[in-house]
PDB file of N, CA and C in Angstrom:
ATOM      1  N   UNK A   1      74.447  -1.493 -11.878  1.00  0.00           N
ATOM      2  CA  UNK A   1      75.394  -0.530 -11.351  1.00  0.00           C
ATOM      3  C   UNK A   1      75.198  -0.323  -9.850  1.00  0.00           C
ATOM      4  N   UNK A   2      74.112  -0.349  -9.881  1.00  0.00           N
ATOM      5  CA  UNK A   2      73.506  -0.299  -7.784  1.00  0.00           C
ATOM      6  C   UNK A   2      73.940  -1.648  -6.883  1.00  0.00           C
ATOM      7  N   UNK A   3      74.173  -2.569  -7.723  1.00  0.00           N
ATOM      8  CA  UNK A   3      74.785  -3.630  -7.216  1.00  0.00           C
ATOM      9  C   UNK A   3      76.075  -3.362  -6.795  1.00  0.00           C
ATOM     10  N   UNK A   4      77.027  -2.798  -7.970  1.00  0.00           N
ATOM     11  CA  UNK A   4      78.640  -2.925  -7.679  1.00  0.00           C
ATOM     12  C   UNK A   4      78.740  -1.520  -6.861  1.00  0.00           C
ATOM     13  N   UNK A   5      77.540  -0.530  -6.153  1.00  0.00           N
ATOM     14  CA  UNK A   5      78.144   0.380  -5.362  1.00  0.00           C
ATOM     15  C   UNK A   5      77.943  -0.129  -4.406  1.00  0.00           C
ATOM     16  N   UNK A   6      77.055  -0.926  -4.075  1.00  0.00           N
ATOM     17  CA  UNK A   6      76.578  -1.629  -2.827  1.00  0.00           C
ATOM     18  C   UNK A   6      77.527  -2.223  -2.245  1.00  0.00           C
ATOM     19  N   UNK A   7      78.335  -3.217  -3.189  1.00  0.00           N
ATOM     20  CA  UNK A   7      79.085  -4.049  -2.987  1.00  0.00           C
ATOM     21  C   UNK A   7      80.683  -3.458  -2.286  1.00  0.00           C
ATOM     22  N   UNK A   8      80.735  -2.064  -3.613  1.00  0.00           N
ATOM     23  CA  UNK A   8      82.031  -0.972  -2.962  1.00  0.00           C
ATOM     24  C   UNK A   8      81.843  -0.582  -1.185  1.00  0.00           C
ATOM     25  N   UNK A   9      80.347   0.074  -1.061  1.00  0.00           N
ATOM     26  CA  UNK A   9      80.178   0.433  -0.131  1.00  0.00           C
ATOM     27  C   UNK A   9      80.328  -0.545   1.586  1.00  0.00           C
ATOM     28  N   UNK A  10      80.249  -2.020   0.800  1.00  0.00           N
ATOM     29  CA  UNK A  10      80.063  -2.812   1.548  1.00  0.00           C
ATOM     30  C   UNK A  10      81.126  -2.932   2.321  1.00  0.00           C
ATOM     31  N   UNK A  11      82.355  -3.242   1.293  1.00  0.00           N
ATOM     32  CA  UNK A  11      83.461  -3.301   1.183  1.00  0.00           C
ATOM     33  C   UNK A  11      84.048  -2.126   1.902  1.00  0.00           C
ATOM     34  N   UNK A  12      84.389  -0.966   1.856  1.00  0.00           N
ATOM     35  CA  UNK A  12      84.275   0.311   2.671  1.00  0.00           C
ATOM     36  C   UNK A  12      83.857   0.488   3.962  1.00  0.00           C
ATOM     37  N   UNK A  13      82.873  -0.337   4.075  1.00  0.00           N
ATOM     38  CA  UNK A  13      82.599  -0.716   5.336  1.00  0.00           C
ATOM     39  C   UNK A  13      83.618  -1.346   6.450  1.00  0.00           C
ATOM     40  N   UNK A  14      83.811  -2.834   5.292  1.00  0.00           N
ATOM     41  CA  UNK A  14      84.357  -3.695   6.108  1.00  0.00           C
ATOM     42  C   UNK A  14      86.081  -3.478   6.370  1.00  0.00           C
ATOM     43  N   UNK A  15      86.281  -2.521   5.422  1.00  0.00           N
ATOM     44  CA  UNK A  15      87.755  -2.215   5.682  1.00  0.00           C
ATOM     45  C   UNK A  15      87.430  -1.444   7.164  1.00  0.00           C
ATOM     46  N   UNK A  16      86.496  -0.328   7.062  1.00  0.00           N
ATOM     47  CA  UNK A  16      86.914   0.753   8.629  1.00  0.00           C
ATOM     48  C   UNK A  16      86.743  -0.073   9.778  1.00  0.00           C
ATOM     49  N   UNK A  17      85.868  -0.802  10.061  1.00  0.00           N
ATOM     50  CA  UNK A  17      85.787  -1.819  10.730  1.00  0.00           C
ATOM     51  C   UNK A  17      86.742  -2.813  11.185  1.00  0.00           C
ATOM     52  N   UNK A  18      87.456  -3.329  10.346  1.00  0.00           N
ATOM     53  CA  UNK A  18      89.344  -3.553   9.947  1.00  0.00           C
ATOM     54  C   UNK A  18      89.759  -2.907  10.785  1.00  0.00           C
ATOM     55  N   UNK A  19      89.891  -1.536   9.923  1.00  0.00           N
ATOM     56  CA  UNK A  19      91.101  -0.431  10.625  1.00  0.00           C
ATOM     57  C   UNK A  19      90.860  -0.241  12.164  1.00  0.00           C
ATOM     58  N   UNK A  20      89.708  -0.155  12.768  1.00  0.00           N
ATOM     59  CA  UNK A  20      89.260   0.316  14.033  1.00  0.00           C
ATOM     60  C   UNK A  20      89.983  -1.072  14.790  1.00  0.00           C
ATOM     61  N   UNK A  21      89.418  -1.810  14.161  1.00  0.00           N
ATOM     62  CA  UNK A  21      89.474  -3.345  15.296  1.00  0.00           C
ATOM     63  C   UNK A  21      91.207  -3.286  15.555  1.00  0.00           C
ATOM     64  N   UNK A  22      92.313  -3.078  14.471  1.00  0.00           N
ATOM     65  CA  UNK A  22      93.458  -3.265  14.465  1.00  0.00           C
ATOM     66  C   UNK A  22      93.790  -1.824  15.429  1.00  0.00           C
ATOM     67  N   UNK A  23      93.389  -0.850  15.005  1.00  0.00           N
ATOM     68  CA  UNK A  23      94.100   0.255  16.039  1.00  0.00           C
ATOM     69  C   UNK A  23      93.338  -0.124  17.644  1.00  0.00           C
ATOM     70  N   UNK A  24      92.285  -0.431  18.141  1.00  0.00           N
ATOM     71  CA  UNK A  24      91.973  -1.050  19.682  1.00  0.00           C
ATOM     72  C   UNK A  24      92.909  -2.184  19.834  1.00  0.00           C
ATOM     73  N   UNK A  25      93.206  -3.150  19.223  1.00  0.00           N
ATOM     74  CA  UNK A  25      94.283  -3.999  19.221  1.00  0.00           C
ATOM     75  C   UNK A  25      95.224  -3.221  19.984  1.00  0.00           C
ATOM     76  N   UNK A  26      95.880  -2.895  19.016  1.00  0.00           N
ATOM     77  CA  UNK A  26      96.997  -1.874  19.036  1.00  0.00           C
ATOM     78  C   UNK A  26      97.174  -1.224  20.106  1.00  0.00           C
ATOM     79  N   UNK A  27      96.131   0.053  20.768  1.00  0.00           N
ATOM     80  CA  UNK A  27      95.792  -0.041  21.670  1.00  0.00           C
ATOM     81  C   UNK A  27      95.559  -0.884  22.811  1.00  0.00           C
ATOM     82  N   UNK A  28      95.037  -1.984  22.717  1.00  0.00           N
ATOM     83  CA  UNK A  28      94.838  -3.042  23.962  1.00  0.00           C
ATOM     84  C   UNK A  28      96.265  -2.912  24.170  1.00  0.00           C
ATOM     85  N   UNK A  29      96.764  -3.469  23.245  1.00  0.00           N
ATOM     86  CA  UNK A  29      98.200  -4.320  23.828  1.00  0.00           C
ATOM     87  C   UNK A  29      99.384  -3.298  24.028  1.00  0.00           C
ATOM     88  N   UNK A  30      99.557  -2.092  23.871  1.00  0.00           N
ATOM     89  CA  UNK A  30     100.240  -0.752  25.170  1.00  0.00           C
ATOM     90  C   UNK A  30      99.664  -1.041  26.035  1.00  0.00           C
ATOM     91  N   UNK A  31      98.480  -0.684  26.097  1.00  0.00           N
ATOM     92  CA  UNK A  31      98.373  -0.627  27.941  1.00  0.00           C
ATOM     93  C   UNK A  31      98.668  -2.133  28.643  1.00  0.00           C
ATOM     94  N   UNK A  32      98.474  -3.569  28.071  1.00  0.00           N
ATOM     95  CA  UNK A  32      98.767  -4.370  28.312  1.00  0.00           C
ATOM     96  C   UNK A  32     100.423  -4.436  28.760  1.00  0.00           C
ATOM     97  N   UNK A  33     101.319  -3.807  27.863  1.00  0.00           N
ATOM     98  CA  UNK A  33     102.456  -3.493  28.463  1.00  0.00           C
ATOM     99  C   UNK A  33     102.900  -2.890  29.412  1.00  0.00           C
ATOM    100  N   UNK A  34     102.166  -1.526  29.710  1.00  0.00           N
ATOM    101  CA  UNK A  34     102.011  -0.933  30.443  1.00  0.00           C
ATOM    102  C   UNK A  34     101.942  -1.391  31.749  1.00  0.00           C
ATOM    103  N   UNK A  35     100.553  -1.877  31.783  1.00  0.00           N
ATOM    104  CA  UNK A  35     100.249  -2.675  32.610  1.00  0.00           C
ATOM    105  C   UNK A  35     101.132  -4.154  33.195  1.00  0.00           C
ATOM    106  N   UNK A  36     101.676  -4.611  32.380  1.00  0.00           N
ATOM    107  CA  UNK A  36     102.708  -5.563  32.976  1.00  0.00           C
ATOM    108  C   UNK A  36     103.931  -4.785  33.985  1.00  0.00           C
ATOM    109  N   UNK A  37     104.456  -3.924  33.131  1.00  0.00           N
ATOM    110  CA  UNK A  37     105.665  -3.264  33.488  1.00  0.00           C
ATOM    111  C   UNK A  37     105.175  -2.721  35.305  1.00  0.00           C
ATOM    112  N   UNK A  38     104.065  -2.309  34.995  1.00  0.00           N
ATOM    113  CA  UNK A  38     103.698  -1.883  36.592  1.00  0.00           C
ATOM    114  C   UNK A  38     103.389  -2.763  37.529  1.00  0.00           C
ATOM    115  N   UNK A  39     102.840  -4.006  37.275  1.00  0.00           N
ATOM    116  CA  UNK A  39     102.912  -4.888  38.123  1.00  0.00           C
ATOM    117  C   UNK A  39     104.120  -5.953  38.602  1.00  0.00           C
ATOM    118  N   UNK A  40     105.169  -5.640  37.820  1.00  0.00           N
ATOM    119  CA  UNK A  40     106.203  -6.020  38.177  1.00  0.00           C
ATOM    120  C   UNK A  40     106.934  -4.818  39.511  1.00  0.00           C
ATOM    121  N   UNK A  41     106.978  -3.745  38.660  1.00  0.00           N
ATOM    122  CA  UNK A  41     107.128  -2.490  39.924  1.00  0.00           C
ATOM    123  C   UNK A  41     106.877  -3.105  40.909  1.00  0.00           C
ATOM    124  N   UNK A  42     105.327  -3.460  40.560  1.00  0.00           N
ATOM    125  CA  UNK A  42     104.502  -3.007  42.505  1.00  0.00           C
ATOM    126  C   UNK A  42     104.707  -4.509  43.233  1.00  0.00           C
ATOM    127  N   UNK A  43     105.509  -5.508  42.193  1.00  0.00           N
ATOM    128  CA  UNK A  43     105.880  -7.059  42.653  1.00  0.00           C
ATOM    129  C   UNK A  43     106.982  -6.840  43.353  1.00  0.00           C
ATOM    130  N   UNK A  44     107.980  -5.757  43.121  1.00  0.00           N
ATOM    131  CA  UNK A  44     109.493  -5.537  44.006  1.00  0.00           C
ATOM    132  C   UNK A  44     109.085  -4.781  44.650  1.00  0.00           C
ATOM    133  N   UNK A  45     108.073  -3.697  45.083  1.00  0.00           N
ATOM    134  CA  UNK A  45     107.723  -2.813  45.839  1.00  0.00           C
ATOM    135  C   UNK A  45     107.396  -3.611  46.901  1.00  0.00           C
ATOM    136  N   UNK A  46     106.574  -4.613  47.024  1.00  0.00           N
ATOM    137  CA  UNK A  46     105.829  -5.697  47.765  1.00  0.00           C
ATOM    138  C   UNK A  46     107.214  -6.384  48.336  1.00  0.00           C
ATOM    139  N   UNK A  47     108.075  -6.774  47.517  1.00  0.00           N
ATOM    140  CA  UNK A  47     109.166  -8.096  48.196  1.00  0.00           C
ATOM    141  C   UNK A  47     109.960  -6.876  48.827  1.00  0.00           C
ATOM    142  N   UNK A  48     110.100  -5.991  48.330  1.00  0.00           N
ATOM    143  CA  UNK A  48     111.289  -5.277  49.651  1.00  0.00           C
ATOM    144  C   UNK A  48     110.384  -4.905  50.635  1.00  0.00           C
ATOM    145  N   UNK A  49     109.075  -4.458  50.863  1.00  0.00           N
ATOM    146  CA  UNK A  49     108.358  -4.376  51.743  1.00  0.00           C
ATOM    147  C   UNK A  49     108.439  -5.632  52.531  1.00  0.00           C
ATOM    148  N   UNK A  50     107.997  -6.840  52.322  1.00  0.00           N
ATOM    149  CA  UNK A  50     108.134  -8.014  52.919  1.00  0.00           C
ATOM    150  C   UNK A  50     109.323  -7.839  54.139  1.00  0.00           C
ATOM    151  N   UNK A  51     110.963  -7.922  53.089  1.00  0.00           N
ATOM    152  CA  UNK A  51     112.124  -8.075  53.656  1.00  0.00           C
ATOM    153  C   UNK A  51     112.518  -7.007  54.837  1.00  0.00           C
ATOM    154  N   UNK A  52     111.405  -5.759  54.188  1.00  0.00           N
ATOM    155  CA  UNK A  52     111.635  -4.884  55.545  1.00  0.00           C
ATOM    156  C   UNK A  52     110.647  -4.884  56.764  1.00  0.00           C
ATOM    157  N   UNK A  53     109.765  -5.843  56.287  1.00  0.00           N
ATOM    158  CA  UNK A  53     108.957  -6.316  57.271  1.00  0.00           C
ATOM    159  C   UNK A  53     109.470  -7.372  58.673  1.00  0.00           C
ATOM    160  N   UNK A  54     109.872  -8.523  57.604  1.00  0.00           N
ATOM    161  CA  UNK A  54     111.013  -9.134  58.299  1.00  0.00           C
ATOM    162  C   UNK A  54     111.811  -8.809  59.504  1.00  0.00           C
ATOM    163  N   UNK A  55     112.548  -7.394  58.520  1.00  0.00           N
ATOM    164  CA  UNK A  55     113.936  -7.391  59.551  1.00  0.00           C
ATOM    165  C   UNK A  55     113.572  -6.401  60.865  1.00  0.00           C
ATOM    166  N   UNK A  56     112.030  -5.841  60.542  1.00  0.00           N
ATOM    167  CA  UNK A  56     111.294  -5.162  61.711  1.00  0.00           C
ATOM    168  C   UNK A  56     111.258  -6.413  63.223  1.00  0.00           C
ATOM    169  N   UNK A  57     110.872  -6.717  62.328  1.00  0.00           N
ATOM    170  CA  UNK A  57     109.817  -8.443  63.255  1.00  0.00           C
ATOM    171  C   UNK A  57     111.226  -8.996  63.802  1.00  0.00           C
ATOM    172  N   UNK A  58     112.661  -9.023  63.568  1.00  0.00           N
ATOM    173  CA  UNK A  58     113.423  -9.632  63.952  1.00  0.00           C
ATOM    174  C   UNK A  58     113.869  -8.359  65.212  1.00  0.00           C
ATOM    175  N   UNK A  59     114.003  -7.171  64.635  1.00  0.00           N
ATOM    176  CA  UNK A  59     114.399  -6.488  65.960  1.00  0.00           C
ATOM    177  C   UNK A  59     113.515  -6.435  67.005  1.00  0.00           C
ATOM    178  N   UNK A  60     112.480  -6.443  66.829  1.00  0.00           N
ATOM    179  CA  UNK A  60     111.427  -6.562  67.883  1.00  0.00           C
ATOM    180  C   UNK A  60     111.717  -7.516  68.827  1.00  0.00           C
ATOM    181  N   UNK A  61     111.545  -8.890  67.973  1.00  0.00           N
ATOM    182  CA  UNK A  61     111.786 -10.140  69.014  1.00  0.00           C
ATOM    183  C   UNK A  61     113.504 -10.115  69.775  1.00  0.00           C
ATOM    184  N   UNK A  62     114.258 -10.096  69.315  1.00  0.00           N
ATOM    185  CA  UNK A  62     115.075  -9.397  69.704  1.00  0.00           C
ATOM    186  C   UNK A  62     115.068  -8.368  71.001  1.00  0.00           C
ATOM    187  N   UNK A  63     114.471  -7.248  71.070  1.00  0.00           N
ATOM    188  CA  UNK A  63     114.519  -6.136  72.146  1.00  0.00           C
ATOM    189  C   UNK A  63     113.132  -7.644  73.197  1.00  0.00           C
ATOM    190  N   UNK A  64     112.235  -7.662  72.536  1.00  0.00           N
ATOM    191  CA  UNK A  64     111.460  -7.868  73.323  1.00  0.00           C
ATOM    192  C   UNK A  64     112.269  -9.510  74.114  1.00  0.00           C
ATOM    193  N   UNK A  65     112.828 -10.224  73.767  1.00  0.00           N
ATOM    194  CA  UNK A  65     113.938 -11.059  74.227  1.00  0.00           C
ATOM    195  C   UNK A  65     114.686 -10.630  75.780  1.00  0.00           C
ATOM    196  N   UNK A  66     115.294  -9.226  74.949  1.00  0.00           N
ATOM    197  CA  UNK A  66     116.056  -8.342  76.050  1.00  0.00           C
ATOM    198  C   UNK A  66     115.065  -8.321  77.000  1.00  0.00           C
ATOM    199  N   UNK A  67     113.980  -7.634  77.736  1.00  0.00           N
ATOM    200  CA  UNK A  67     113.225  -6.939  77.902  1.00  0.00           C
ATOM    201  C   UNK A  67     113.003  -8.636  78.769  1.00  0.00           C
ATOM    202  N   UNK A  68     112.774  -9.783  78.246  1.00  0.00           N
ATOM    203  CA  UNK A  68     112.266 -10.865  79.088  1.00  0.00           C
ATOM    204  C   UNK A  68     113.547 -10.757  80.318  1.00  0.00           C
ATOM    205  N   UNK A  69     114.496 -10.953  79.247  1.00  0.00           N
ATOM    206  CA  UNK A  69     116.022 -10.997  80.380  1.00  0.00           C
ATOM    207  C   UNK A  69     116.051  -9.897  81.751  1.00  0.00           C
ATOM    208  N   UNK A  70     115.728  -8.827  81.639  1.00  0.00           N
ATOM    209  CA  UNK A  70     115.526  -7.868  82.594  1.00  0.00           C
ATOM    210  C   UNK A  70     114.082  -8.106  83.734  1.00  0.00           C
ATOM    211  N   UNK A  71     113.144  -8.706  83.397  1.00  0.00           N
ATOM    212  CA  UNK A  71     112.480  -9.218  83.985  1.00  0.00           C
ATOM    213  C   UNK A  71     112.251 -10.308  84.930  1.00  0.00           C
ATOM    214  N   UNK A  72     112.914 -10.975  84.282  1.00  0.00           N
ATOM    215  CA  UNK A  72     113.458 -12.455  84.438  1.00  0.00           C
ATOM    216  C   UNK A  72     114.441 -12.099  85.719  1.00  0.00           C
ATOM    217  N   UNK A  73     115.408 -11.024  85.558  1.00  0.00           N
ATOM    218  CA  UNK A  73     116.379 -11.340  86.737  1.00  0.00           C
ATOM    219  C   UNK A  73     115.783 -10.442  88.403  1.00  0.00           C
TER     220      UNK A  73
END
């Protein structure tokens, strides 16, 4: 009889162990979503930063262009 509680208990075991591993799963993979979804954010946050980087760097050269022309004459 100490055998087949052992065996229950064993068993009891290996289910919570189960259950835990599947709910951290579970867990992992929200924040894994999570986590995607935000690095896409901060991937268009970055490219319009870029493009407004850009169109900085173009007015600059631009004025600073001007700025040769006035010198220049």
């Amino acid at each position: 009889m100490e055998a087949v509680q052992e065996s229950i208990d064993s068993l009891a075991n290996l289910e919570e162990r189960i259950n835990r591993a599947v709910q951290v799963i579970t867990a992992l993979r929200s924040e894994n979503e999570d986590l995607q979804r935000r690095v896409h954010t901060l991937e268009e946050e970055l490219n319009t930063m870029r493009g407004e980087r850009k169109q900085v760097k173009t007015r600059i050269e631009k004025l600073l262009s001007q700025l040769d022309l006035l010198t220049a004459s």
